[in-house]
Protein backbone atom coordinates (compact mmCIF):
# COMPACT_ATOMS: atom_id res chain seq x y z
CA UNK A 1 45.53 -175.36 -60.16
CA UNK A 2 48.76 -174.08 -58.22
CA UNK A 3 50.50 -176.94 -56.19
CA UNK A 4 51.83 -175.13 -53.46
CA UNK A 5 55.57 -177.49 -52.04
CA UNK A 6 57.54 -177.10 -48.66
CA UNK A 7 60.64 -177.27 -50.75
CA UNK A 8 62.75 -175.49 -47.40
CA UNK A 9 64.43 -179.13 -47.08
CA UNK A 10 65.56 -179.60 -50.68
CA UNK A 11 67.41 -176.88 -50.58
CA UNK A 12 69.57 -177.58 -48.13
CA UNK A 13 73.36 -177.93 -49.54
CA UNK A 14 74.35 -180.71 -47.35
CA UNK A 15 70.87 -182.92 -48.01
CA UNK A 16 70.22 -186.73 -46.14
CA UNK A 17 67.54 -189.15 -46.82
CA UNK A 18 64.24 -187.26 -46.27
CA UNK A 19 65.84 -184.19 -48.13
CA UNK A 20 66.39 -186.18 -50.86
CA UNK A 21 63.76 -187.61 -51.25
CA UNK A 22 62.28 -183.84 -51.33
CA UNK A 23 64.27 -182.46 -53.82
CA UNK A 24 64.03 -185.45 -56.35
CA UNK A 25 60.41 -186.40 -55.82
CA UNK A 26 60.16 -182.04 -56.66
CA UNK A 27 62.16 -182.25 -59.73
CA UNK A 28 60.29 -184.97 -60.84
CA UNK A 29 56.68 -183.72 -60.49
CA UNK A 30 58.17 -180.37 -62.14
CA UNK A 31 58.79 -182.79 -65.00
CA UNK A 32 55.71 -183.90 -65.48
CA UNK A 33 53.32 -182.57 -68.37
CA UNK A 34 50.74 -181.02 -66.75
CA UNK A 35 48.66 -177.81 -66.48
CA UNK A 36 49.04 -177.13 -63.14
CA UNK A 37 51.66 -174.76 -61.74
CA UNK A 38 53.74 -175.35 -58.72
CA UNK A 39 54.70 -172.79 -56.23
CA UNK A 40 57.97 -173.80 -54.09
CA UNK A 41 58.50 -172.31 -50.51
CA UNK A 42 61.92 -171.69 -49.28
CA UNK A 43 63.67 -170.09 -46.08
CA UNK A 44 67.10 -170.32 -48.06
CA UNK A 45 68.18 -169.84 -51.62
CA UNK A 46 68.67 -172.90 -53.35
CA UNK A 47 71.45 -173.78 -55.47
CA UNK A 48 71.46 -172.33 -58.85
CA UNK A 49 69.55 -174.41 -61.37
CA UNK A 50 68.23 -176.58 -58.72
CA UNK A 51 64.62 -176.46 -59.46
CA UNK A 52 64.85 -174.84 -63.15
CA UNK A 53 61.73 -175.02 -65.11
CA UNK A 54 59.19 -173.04 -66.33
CA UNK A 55 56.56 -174.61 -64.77
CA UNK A 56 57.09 -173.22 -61.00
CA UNK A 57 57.18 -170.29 -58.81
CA UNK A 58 60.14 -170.09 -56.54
CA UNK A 59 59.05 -168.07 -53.25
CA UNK A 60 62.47 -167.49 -51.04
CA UNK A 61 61.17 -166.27 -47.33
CA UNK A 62 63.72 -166.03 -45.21
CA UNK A 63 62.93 -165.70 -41.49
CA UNK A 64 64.88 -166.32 -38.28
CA UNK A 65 63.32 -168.86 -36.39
CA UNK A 66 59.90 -171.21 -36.53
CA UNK A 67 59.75 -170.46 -40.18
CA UNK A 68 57.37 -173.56 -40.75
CA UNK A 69 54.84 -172.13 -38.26
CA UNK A 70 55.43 -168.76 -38.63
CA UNK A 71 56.47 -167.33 -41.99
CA UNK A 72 54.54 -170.08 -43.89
CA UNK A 73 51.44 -170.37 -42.17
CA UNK A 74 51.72 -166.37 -42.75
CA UNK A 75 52.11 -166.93 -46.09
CA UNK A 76 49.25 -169.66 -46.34
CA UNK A 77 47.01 -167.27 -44.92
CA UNK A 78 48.35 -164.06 -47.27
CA UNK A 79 48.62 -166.24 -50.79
CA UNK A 80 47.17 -170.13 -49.98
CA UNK A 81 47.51 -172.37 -52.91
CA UNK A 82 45.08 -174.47 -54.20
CA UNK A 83 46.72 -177.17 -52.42
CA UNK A 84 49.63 -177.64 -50.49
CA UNK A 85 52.39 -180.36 -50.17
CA UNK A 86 54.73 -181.18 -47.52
CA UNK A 87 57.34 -183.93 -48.90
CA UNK A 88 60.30 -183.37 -45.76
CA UNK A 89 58.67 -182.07 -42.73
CA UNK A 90 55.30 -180.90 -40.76
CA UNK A 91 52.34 -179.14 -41.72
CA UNK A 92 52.59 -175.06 -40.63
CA UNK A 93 49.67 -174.40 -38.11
CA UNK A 94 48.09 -172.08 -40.44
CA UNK A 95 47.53 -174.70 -43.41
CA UNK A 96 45.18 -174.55 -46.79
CA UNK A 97 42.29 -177.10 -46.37
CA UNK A 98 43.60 -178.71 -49.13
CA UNK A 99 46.70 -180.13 -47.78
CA UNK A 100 49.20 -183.39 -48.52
CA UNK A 101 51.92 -184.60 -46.29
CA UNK A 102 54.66 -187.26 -46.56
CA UNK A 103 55.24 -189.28 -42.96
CA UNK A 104 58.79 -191.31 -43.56
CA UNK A 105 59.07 -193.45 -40.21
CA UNK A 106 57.30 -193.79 -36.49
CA UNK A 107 61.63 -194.53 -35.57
CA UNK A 108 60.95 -192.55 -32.33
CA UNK A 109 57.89 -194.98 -31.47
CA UNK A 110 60.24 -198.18 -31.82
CA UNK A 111 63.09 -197.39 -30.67
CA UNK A 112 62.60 -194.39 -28.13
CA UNK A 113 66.73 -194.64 -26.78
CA UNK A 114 67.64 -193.86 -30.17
CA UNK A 115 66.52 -190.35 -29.85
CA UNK A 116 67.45 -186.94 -27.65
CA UNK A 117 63.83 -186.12 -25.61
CA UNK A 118 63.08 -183.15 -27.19
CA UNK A 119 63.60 -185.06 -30.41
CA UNK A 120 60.75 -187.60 -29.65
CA UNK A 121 58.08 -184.94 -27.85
CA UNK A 122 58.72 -183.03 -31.10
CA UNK A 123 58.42 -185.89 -33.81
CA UNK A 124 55.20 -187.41 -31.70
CA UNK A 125 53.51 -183.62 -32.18
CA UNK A 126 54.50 -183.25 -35.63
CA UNK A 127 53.42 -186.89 -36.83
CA UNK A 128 49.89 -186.82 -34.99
CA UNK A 129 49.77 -183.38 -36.18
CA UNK A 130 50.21 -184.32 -39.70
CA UNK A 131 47.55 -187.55 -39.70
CA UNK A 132 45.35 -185.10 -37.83
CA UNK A 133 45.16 -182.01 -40.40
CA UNK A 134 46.12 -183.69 -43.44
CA UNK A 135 43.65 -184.19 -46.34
CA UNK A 136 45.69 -187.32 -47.26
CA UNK A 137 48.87 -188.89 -45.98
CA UNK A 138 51.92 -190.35 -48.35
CA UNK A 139 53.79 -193.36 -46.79
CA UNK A 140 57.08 -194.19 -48.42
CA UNK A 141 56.45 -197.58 -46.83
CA UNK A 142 53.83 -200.39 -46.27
CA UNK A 143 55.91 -200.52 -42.88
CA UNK A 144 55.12 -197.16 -41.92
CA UNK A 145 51.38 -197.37 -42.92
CA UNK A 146 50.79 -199.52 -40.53
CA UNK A 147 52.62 -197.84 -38.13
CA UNK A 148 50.53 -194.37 -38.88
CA UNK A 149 47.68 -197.15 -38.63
CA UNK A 150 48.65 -198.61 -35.16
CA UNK A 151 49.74 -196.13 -33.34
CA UNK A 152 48.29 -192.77 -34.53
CA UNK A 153 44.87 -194.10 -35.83
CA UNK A 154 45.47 -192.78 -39.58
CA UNK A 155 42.00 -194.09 -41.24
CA UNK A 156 43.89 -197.09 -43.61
CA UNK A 157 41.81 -194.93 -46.60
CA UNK A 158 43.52 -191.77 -45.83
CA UNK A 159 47.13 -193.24 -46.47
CA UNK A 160 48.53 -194.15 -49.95
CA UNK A 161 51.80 -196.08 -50.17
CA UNK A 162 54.27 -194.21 -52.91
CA UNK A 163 57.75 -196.16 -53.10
CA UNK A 164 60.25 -192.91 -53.81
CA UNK A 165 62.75 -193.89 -56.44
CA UNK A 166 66.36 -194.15 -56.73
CA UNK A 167 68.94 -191.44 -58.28
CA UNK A 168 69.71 -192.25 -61.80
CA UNK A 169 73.28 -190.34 -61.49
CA UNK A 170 74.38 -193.41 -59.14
CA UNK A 171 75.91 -196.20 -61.69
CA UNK A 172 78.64 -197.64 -61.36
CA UNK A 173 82.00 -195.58 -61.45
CA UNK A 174 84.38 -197.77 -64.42
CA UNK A 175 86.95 -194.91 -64.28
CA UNK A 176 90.22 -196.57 -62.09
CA UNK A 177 91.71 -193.26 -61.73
CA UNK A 178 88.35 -191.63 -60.72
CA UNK A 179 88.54 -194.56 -58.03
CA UNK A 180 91.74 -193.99 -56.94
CA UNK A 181 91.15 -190.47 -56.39
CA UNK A 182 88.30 -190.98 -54.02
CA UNK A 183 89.76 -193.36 -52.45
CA UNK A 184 92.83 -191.24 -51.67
CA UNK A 185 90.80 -188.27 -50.72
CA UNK A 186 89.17 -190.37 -48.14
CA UNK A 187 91.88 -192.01 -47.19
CA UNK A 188 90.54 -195.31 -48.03
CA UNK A 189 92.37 -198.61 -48.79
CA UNK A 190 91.87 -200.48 -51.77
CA UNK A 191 89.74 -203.42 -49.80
CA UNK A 192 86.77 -201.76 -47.75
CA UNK A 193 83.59 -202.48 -47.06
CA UNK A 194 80.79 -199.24 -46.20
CA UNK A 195 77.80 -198.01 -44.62
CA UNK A 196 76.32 -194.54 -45.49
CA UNK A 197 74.43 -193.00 -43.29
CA UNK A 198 74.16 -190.38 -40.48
CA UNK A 199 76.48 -191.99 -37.32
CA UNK A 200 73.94 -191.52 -35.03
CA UNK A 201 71.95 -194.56 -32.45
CA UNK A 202 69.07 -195.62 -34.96
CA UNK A 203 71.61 -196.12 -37.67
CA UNK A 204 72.81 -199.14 -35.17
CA UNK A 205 76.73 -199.13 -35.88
CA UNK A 206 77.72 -200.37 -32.54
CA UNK A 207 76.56 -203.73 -33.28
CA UNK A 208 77.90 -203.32 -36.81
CA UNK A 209 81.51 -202.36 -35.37
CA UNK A 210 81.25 -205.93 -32.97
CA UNK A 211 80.62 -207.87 -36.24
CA UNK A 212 83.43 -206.26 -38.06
CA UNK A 213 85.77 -206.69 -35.52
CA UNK A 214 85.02 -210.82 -35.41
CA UNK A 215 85.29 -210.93 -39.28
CA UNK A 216 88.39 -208.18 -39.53
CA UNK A 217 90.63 -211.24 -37.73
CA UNK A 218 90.55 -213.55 -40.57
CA UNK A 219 90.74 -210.70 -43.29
CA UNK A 220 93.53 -208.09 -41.44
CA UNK A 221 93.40 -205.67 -44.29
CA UNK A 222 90.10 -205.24 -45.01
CA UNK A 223 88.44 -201.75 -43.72
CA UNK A 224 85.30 -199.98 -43.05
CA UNK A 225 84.23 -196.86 -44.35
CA UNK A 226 81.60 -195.23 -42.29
CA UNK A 227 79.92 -191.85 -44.51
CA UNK A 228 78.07 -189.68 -43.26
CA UNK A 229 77.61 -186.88 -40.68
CA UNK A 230 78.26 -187.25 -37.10
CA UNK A 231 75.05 -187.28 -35.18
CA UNK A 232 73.98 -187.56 -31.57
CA UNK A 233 75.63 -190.31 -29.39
CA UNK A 234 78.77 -190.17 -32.07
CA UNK A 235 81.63 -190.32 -29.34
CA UNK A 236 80.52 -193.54 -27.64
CA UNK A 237 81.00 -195.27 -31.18
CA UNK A 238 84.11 -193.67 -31.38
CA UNK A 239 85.31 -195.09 -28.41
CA UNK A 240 83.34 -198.28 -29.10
CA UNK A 241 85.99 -199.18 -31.91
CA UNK A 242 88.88 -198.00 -29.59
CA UNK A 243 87.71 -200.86 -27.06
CA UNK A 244 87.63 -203.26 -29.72
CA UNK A 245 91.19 -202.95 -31.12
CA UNK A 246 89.28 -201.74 -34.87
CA UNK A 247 89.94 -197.85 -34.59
CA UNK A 248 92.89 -197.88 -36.86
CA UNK A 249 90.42 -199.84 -39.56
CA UNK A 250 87.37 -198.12 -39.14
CA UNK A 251 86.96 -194.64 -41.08
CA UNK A 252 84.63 -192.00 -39.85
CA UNK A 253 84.82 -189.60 -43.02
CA UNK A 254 82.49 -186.96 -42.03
CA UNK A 255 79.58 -186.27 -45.16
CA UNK A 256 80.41 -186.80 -48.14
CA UNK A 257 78.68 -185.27 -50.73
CA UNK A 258 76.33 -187.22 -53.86
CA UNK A 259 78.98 -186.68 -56.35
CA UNK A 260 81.58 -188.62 -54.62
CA UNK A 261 78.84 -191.65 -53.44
CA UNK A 262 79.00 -193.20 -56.93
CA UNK A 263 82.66 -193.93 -56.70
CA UNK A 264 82.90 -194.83 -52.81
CA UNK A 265 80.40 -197.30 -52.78
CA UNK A 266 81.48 -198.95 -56.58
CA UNK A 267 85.01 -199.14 -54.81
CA UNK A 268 83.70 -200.66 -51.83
CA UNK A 269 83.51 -204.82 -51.55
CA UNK A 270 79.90 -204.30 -49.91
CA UNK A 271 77.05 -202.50 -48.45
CA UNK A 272 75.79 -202.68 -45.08
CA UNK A 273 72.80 -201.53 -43.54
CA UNK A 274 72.07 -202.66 -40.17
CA UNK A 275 69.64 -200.05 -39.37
CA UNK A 276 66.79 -200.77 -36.03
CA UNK A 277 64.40 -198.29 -38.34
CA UNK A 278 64.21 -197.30 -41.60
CA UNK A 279 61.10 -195.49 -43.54
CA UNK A 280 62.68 -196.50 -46.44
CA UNK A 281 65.94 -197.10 -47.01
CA UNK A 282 67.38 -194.88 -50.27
CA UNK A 283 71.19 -196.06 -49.55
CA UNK A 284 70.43 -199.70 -50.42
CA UNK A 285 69.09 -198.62 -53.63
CA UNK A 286 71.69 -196.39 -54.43
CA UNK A 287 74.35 -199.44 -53.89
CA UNK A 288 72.86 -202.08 -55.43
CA UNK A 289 72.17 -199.05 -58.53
CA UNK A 290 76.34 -198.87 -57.69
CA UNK A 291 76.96 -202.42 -58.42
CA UNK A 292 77.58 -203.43 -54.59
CA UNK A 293 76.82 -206.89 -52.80
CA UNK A 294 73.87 -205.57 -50.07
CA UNK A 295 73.42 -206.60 -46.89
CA UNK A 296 70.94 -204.84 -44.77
CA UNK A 297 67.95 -205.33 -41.29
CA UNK A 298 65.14 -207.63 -41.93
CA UNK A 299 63.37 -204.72 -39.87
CA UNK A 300 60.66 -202.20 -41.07
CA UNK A 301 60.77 -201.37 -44.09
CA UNK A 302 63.81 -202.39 -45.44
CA UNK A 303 62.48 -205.91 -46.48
CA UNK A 304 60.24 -204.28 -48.94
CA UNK A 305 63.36 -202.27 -50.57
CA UNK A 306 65.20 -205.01 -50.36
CA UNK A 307 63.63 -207.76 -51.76
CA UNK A 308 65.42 -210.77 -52.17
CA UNK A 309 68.54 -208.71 -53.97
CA UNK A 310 70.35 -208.71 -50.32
CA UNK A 311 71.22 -210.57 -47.31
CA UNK A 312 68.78 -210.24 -44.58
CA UNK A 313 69.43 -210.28 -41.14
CA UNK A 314 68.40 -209.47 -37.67
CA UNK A 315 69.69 -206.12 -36.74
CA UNK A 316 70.50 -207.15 -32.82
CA UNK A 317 72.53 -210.25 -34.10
CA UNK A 318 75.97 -209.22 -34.36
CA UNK A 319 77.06 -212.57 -34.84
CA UNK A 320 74.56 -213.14 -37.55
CA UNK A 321 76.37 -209.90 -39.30
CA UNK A 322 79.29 -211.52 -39.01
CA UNK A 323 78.22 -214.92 -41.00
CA UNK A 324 76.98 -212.78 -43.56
CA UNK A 325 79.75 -210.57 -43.91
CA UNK A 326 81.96 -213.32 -44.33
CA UNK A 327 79.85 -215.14 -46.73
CA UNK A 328 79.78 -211.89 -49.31
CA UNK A 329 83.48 -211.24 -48.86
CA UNK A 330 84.92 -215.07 -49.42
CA UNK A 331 81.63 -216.57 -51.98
CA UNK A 332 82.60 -214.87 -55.02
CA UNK A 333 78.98 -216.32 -56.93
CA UNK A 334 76.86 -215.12 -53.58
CA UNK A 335 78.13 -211.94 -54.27
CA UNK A 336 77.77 -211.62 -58.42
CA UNK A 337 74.17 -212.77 -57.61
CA UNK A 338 73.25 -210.58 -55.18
CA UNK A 339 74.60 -207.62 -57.73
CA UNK A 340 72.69 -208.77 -60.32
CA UNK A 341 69.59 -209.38 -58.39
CA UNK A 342 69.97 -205.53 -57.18
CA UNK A 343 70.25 -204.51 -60.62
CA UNK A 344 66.58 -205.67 -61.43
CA UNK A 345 65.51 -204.89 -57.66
CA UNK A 346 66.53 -200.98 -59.04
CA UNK A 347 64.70 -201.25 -61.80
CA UNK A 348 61.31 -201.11 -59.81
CA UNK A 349 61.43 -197.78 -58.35
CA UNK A 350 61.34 -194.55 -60.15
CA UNK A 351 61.53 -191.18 -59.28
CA UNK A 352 58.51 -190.42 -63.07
CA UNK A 353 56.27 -192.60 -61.51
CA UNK A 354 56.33 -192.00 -57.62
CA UNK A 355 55.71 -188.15 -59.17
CA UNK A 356 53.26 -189.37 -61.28
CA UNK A 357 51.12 -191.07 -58.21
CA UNK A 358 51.84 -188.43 -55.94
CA UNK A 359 50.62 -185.89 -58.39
CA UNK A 360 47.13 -188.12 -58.53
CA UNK A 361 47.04 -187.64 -54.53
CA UNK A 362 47.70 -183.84 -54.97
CA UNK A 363 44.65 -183.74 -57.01
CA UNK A 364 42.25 -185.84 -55.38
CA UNK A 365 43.25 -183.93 -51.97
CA UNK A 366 42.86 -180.27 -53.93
CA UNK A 367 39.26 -181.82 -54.42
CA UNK A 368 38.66 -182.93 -51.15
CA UNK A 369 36.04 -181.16 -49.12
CA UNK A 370 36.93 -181.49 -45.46
């Protein structure tokens, strides 16, 4: 059987959550000993080496614009597959019968303001395009399946839950030079606290900014390290820690890429998530992986990531964020406990066996007869 994978977001150089989770949950099902071949769609040439194997086709088809619904549905039509998966992004409109998609989050449902207009009208197509046309749907979440549940009516039968896993190149970085340099190259003090993450309104760092600010008067030289690229809505948070007296503590570094997350989030006296909407959630698993006190939203999914190796809390509480934030930086055996608990909360997702149950859905969709 050829598997036929979407792998256009994977190869992106400069790759976020749902592109990761393409590109690893790809390299992992390329792993796996099987005798079916996989066929890999691309508008853009990949790094080199990022998908070698000998086990796949790599089909580079660059077009201009639309390329989903254009120059892969052409394709689809030309040279189908026996099946076809989309980890990252939306069905084309020409599509084998025998199809598999990956939905990450219903965000734009929850939390509408979060989003630019053409942003929702687009994701609210492309999702209830997806449930519609797709043989069987993969939810990263039990949060999202009932979402796809509620508010696209997704049969509960069609959907199958597959936790992605976490990067095995994030440990812990022991090297105090290797530190240093990171930290100097980001211009980071030595006592910081960080979130990772697009800076954008569903990532909800304004109400993480009001929390530091309270907790930033009793500990003057502590910092916070804000990674990742600068989204839609960025200047309002920009002038957000201007109003509250924090801009010369808070640290916008632009994206920074994997090789340098080990070492700025080892470095870094905690994690914080206070996201209104996750899917999933891959940061918290690469910080806890890190060695790094968590604390993260009781909302959507993140619970289920989560577990109980992190501080919960309610994501429009800034004062709650504040409690908790003080609690991890000042009670020394909160915080050992919470690493350790992360360390065995890692230990439950994995990149062989999410490939291993997806590749069970590929096959039970390639024999599907719509």
């Amino acid at each position: 059987m050829i598997i036929g994978i979407d792998a256009s977001r994977a190869a992106y150089a400069e790759r976020t959550g749902t592109e990761n989770y393409s590109l690893f949950l790809i390299r992992a099902l390329l792993d796996l000993e099987t005798e079916h071949r996989f066929r890999l769609y691309s508008s853009i040439s990949p790094e080199p080496d990022l998908f070698a194997t000998e086990n796949a086709e790599l089909r580079i088809m660059p077009f201009p614009r639309l390329w989903t619904h254009l120059r892969l549905s052409l394709e689809m039509v030309l040279r189908a597959p026996d099946v076809l998966f989309v980890p990252a992004h939306v069905l084309p409109l020409l599509h084998p019968k025998h199809n598999v998609v990956t939905v990450h989050d219903l965000g734009y449902l929850h939390y509408p303001e979060a989003h630019p207009q053409w942003d929702r009208w687009y994701l609210r197509w492309s999702t209830l395009h997806n449930v519609h046309h797709a043989c069987r749907v993969i939810a990263d979440s039990e949060a999202t399946k009932r979402d796809l549940i509620e508010y696209c009516g997704a049969p509960a039968d069609k959907i199958q839950v597959i936790y992605p896993g976490h990067d095995p190149a994030f440990v812990p970085e022991r090297s105090p030079s290797r530190l240093e340099a990171v930290r100097e190259q980001y211009g980071l003090p030595g006592d910081y606290v960080i979130h990772v993450g697009t800076c954008q309104p569903r990532k909800n760092l304004g109400t993480l900014l009001d929390a530091f600010s309270v907790v930033c008067r009793q500990h003057p030289h502590l910092h916070l390290a804000l990674v990742g690229k600068k989204g839609w809505l960025f200047e309002p948070l920009l002038a957000r820690t201007q109003q509250l007296g924090i801009q010369r503590q808070v640290h916008f570094t632009g994206y920074a890429p994997r090789a340098d997350l080990p070492a700025l989030l080892t470095a870094a006296r905690a994690f914080l998530m206070p996201s209104l909407y996750e899917g999933f959630g891959l940061p918290v698993l690469e910080a806890m992986a890190c060695e790094t006190a968590v604390i993260c939203s009781n909302a959507s999914s993140l619970p289920e990531v989560a577990g109980d190796a992190a501080l919960l809390v309610d994501p429009h509480d800034s004062a709650a964020w504040a409690v908790a934030l003080e609690r991890v930086l000042t009670d020394e055996p909160l915080r050992t406990e919470l690493v350790e608990r992360g360390l065995r909360q890692v230990g439950r997702f994995s990149w062989a066996e999410c490939a291993r149950q997806t590749l069970a859905v590929l096959e039970t969709a390639a024999a599907h007869l719509p």
